[in-house]
N, C-alpha and C. Protein backbone atom coordinates (compact mmCIF):
# COMPACT_ATOMS: atom_id res chain seq x y z
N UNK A 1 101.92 99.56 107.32
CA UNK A 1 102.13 98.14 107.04
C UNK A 1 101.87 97.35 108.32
N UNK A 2 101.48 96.29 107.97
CA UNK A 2 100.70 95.54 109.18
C UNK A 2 102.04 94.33 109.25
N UNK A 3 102.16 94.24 110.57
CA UNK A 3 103.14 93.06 111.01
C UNK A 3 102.64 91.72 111.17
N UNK A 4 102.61 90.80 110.44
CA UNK A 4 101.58 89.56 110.41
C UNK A 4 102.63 88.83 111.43
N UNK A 5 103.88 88.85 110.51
CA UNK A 5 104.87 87.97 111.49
C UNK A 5 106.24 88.82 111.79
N UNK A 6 106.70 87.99 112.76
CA UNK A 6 108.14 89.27 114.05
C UNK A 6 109.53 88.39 113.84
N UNK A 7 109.08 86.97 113.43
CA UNK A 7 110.54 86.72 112.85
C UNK A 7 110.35 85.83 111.29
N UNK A 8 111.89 85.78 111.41
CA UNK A 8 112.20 85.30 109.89
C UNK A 8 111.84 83.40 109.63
N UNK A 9 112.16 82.99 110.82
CA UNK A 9 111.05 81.52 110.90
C UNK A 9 109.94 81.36 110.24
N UNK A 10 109.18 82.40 111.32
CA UNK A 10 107.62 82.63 111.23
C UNK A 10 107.12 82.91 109.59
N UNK A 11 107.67 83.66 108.71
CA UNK A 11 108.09 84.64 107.51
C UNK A 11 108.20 82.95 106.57
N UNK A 12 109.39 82.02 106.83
CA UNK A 12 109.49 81.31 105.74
C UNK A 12 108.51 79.84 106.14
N UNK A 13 107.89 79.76 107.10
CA UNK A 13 106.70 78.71 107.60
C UNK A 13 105.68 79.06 106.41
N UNK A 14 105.65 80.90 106.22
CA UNK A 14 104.37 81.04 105.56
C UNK A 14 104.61 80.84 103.93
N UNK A 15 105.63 81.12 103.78
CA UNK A 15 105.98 80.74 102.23
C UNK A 15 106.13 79.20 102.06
N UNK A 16 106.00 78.69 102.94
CA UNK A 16 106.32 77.02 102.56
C UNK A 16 104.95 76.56 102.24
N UNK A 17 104.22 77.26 103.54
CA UNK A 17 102.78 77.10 103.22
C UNK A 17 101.94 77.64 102.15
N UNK A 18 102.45 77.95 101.16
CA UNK A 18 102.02 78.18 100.07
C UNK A 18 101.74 76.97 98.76
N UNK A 19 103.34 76.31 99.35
CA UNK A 19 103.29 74.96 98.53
C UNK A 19 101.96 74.24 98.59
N UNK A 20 101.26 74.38 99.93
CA UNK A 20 99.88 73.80 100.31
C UNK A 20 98.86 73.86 98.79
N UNK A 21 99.20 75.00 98.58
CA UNK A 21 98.01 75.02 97.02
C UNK A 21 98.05 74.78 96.09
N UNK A 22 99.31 74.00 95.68
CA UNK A 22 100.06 73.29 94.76
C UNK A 22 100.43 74.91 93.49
N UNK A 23 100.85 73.77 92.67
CA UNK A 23 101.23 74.53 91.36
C UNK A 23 100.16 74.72 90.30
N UNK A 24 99.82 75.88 89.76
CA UNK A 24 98.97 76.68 88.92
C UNK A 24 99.70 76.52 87.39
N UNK A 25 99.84 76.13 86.75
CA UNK A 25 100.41 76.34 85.52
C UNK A 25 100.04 77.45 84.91
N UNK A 26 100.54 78.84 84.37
CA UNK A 26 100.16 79.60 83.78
C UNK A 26 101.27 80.74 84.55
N UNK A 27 100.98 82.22 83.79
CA UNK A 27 101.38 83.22 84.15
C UNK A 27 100.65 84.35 84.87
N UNK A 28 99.07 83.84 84.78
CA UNK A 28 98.71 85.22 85.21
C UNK A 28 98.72 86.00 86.48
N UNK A 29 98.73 84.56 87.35
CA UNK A 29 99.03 85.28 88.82
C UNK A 29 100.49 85.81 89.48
N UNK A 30 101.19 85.26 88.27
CA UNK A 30 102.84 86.18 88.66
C UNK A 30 102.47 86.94 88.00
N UNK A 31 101.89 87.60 86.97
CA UNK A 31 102.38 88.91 86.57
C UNK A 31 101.06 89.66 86.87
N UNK A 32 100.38 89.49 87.81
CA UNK A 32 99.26 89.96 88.81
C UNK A 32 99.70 90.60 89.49
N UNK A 33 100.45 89.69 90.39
CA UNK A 33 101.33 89.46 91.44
C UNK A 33 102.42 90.99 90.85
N UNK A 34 103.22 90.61 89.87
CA UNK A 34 104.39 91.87 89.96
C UNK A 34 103.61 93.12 89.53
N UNK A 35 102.92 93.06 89.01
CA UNK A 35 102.31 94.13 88.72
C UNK A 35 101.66 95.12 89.90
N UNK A 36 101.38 94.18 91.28
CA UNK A 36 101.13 95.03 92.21
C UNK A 36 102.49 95.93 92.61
N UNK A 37 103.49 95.22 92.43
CA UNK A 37 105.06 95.77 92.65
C UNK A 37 105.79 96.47 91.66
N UNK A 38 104.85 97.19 90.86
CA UNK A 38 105.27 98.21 90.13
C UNK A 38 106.27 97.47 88.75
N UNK A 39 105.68 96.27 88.24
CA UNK A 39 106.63 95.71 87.01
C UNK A 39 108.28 95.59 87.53
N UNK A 40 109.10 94.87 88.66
CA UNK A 40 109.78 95.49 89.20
C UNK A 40 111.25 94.92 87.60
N UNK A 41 110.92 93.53 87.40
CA UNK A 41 111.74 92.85 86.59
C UNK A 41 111.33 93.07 85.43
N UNK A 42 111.24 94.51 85.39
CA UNK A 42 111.17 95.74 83.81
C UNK A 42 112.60 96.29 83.73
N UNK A 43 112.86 96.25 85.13
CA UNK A 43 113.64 97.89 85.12
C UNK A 43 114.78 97.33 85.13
N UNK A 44 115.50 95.90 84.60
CA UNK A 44 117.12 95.70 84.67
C UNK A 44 116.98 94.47 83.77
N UNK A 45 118.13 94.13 83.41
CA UNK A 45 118.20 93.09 82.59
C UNK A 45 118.33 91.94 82.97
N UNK A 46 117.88 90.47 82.52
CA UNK A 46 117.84 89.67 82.66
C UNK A 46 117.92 88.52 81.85
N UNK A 47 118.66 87.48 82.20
CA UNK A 47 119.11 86.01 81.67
C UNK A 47 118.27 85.30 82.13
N UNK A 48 117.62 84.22 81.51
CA UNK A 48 116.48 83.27 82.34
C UNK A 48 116.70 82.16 81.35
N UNK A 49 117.33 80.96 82.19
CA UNK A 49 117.66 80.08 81.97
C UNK A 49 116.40 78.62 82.04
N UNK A 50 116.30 78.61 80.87
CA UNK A 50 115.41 76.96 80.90
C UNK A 50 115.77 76.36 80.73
N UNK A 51 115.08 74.58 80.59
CA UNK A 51 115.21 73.44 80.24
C UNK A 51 115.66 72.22 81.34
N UNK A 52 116.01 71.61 81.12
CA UNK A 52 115.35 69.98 81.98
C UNK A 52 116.57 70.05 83.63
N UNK A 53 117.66 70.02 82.89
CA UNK A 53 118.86 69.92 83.41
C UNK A 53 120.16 71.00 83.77
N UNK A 54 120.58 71.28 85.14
CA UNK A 54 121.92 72.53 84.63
C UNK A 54 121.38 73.81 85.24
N UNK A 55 120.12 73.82 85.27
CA UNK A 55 120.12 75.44 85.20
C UNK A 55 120.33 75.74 86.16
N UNK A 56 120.65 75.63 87.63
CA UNK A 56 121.19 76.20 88.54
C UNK A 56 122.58 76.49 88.56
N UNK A 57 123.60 75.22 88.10
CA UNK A 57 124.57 75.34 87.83
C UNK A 57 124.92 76.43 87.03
N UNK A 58 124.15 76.27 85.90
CA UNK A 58 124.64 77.35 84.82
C UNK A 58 124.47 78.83 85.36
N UNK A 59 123.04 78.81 85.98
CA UNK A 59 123.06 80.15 86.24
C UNK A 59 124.02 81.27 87.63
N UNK A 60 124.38 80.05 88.33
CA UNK A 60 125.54 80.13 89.28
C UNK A 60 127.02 81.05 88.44
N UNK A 61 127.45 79.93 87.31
CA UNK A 61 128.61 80.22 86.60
C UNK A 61 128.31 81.37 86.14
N UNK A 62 127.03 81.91 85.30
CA UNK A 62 126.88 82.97 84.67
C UNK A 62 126.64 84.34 85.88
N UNK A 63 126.39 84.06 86.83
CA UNK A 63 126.23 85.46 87.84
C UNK A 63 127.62 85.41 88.12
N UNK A 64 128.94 84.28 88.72
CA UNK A 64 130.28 84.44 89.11
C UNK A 64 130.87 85.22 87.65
N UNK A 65 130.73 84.52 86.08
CA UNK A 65 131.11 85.04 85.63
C UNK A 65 130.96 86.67 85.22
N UNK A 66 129.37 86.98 85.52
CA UNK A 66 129.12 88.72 85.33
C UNK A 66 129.28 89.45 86.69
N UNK A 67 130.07 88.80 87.83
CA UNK A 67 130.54 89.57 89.19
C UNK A 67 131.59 89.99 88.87
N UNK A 68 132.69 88.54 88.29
CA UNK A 68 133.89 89.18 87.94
C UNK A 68 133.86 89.98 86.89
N UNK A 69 132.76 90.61 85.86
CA UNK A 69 133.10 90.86 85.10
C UNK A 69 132.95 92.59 85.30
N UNK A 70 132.95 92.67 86.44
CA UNK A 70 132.08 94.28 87.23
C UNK A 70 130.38 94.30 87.08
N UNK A 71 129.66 93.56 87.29
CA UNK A 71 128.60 93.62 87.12
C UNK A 71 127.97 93.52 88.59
N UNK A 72 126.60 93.94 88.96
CA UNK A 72 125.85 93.80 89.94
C UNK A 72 124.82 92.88 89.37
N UNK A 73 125.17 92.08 90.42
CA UNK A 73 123.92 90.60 90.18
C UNK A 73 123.03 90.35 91.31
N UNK A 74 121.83 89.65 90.62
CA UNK A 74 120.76 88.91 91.42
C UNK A 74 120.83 87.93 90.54
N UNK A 75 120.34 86.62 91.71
CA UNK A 75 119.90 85.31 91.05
C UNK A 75 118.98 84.68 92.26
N UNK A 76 118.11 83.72 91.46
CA UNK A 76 116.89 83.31 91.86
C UNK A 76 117.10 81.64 91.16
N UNK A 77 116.64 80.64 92.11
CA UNK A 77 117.05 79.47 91.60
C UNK A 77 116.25 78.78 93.03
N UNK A 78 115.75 77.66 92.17
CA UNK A 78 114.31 76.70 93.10
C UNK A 78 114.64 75.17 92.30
N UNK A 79 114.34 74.78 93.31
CA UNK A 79 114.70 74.48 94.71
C UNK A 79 115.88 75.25 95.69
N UNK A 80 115.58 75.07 96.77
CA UNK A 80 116.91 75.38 97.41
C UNK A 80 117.80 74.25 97.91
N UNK A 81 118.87 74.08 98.69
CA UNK A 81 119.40 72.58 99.18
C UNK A 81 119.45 72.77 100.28
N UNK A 82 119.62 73.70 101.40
CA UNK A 82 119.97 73.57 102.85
C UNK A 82 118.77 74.75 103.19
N UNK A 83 119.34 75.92 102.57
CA UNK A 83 118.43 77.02 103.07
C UNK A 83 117.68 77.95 102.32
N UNK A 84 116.22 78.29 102.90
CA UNK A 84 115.52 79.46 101.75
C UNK A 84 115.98 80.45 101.16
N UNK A 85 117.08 81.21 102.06
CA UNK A 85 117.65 81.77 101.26
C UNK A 85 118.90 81.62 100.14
N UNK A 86 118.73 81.03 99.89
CA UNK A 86 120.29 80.73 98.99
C UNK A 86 119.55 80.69 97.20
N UNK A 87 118.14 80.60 97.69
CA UNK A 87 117.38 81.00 96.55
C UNK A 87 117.50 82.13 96.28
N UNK A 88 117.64 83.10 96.68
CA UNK A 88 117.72 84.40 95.91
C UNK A 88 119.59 85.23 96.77
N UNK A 89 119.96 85.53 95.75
CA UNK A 89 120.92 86.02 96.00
C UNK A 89 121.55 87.17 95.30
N UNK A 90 122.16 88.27 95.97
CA UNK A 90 122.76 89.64 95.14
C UNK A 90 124.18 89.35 95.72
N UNK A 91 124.70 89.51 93.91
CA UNK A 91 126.11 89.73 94.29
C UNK A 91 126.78 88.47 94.84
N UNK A 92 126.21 87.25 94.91
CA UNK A 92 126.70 86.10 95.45
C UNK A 92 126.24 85.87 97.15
N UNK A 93 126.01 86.99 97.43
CA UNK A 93 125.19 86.68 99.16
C UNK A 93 123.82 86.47 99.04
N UNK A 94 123.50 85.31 100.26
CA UNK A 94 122.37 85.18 100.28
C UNK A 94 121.25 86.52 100.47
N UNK A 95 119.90 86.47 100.42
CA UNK A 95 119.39 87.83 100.81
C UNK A 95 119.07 87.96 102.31
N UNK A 96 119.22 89.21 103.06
CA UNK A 96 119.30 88.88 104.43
C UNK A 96 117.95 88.73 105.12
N UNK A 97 117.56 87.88 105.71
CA UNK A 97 116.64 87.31 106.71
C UNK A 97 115.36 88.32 106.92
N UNK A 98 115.82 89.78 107.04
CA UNK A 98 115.33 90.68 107.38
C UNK A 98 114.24 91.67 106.02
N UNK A 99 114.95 90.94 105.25
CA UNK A 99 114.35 91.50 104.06
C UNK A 99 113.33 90.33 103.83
N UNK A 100 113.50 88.98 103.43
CA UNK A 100 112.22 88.24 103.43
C UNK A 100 111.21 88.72 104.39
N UNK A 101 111.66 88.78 105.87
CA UNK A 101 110.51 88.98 106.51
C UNK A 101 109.50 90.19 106.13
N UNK A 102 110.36 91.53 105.81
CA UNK A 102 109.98 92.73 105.60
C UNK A 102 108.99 92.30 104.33
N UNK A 103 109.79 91.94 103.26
CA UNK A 103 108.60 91.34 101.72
C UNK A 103 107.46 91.00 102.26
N UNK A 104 107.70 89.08 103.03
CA UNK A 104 106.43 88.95 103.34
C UNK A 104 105.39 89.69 103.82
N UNK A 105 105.44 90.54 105.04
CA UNK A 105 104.71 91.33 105.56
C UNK A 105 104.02 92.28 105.09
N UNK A 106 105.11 92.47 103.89
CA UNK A 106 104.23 93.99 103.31
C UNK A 106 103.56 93.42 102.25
N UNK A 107 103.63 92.59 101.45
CA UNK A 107 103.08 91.62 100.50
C UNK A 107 102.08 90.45 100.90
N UNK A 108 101.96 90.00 101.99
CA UNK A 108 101.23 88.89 102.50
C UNK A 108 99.58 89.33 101.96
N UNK A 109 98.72 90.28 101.90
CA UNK A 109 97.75 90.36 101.49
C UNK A 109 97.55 90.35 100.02
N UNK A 110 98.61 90.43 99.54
CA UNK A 110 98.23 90.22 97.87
C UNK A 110 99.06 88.87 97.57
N UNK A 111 99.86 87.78 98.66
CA UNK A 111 100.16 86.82 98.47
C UNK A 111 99.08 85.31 98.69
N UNK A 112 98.18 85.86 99.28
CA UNK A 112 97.04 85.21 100.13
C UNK A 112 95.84 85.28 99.09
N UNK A 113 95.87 86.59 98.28
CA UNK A 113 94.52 87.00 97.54
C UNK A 113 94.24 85.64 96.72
N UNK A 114 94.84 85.03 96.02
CA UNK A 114 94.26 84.07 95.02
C UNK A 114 94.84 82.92 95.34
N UNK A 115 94.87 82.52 96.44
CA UNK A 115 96.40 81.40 97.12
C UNK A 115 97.52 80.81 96.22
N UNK A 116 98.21 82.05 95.59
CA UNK A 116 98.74 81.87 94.48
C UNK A 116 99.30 83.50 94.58
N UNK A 117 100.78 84.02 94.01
CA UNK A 117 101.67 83.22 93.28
C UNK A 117 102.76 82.59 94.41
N UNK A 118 103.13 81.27 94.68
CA UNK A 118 104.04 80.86 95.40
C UNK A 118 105.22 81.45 95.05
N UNK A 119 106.10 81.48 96.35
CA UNK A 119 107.50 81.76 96.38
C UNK A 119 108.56 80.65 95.83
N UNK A 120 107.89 79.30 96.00
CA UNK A 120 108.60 77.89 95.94
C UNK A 120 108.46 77.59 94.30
């Protein structure tokens, strides 16, 4: 694996810079995209919350409510308000710094291939 970038700055500069290519409407380059990563959001279950209004909120309440309920959670929610990470979170913690960077790096050549699928 090739080290493009050495910190976690450097790591979320390049995901911002993605926004640069705007928005694609469609699916095919996310599931391009996961498909290089082995179908990963096959292998567990998932709630995916739509529509206009709420859904962060809601999906907040619904991961507190399946923590307390003994469950192991992830959640994913865009925009963020202060920081990139607070977009993705296990278990109620943000994800650590070290792991975006690690993603980007090892992913940056199939994130670049079609300037598309954004992180944002």
């Amino acid at each position: 694996m090739m080290n493009y970038y050495t910190t976690y700055s450097a790591a979320e500069r390049f995901i911002f810079s993605r926004e640069f290519f705007g928005m694609k409407l469609g699916l095919e380059n996310i599931q391009d995209f996961l498909a290089t990563l082995g179908n990963p959001q096959s292998k567990y279950k998932t709630v995916h919350i739509g529509g206009t209004n709420g859904k962060g909120s809601t999906s907040a309440m619904l991961a507190s409510i399946c923590r307390s309920a003994g469950y192991k959670t992830g959640l994913y929610t865009s925009p963020h308000l202060v920081n990139f990470r607070e977009r993705i979170q296990i278990d109620g913690k943000y994800i650590p710094a070290q792991t975006v960077l690690a993603f980007v790096n090892r992913h940056r050549a199939q994130l670049v291939k079609k300037k598309s699928p954004s992180l944002n």
